[in-house]
Protein backbone atom coordinates (compact mmCIF):
# COMPACT_ATOMS: atom_id res chain seq x y z
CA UNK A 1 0.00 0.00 0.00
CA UNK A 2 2.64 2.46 0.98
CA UNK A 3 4.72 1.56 -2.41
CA UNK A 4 0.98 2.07 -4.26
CA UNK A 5 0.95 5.70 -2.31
CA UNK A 6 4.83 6.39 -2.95
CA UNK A 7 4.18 5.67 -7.00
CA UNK A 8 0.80 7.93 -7.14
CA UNK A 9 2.96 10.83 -5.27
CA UNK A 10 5.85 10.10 -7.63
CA UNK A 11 3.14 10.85 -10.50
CA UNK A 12 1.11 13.42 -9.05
CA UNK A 13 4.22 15.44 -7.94
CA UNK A 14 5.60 16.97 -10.88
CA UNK A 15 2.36 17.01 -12.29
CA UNK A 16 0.83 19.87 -9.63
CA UNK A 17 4.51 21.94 -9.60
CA UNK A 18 3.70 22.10 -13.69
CA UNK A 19 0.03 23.21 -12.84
CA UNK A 20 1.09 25.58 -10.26
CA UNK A 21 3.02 27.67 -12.22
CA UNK A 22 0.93 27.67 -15.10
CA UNK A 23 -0.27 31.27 -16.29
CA UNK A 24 -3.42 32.65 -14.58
CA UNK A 25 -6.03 33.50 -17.04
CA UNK A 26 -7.78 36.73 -16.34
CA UNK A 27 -11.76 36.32 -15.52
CA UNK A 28 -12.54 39.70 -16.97
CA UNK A 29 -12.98 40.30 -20.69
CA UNK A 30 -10.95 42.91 -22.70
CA UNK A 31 -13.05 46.51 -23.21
CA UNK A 32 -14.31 46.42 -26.60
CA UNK A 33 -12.74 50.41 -27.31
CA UNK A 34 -9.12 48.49 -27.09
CA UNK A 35 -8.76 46.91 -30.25
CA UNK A 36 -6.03 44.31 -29.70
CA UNK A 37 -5.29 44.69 -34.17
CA UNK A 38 -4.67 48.68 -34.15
CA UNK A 39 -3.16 49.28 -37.66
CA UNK A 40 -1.06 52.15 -37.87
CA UNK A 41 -3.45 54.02 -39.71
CA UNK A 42 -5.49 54.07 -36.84
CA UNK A 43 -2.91 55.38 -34.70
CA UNK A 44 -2.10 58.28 -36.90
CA UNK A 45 -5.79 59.40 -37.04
CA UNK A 46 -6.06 59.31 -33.12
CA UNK A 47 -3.08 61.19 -32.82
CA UNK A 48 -3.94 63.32 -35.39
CA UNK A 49 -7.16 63.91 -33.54
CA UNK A 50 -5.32 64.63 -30.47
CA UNK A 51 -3.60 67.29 -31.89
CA UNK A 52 -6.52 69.10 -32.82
CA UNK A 53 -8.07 68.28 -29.30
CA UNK A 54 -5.20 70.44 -28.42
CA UNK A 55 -5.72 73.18 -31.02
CA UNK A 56 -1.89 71.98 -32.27
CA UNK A 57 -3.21 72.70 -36.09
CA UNK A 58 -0.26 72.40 -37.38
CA UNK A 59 1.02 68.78 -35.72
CA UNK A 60 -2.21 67.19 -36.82
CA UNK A 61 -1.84 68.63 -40.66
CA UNK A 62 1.45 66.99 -40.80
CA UNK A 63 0.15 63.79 -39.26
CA UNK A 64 -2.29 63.57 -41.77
CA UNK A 65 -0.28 64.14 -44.33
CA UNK A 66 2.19 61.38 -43.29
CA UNK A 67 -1.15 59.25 -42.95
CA UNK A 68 -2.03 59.95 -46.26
CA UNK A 69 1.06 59.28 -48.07
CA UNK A 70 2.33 56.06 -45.90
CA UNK A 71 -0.57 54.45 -45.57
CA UNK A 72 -3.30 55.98 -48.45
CA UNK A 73 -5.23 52.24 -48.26
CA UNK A 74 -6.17 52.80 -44.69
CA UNK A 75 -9.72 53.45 -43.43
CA UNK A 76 -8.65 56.57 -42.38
CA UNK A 77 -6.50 58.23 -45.54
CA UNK A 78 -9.95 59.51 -46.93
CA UNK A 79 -11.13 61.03 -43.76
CA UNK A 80 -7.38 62.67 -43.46
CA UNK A 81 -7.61 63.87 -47.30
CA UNK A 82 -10.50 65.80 -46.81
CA UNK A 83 -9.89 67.33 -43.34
CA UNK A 84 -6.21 68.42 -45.28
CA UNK A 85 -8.33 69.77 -48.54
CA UNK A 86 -10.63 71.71 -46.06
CA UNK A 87 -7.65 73.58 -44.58
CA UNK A 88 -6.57 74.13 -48.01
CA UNK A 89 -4.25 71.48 -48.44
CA UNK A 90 -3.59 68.66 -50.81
CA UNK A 91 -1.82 65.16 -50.81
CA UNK A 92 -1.16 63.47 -53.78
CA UNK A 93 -3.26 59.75 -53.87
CA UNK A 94 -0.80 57.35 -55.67
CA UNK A 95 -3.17 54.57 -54.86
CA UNK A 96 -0.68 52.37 -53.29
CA UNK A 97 -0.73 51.30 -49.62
CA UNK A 98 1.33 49.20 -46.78
């Protein structure tokens, strides 16, 4: 009986120390405003939108403008084309994207 005990232990052991220290998962689920796939796009246009939150005109033209040229296939290139063309500024479109 005691070898039967001494064998289960030997088993059971390593088997709980590997358990133990396995990663605790988090109960909670993730807030559905933090998108875990931000493209860069998107970060441009939020910090191009924080620049204007900030009345720093000129920081969020350039942004756009960078937004524009790097990345023209992203959601946000059109939005960022037409706030530039409101303030009187153009970008050329070359159609490509990354």
């Amino acid at each position: 009986m005691a070898r039967a005990a001494g064998a289960t232990m030997l088993i059971l052991g390593p088997t709980v120390l590997l358990l133990g220290r396995a990663p605790i998962q988090c109960g909670e689920t993730p807030e559905s405003e933090l998108r875990l796939d931000e493209t860069p796009g998107d970060a441009l246009w939020q910090l191009a939108q924080r620049f204007e939150a900030e009345h720093d005109e000129a920081a969020a033209r350039q942004t756009m403008r960078f937004l524009v040229e790097r990345y023209p296939s992203s959601r946000w290139a059109r939005l960022a084309r037409e706030s530039l063309a409101d303030a009187g500024q153009s970008v050329a479109h070359d159609g490509g994207g990354r």
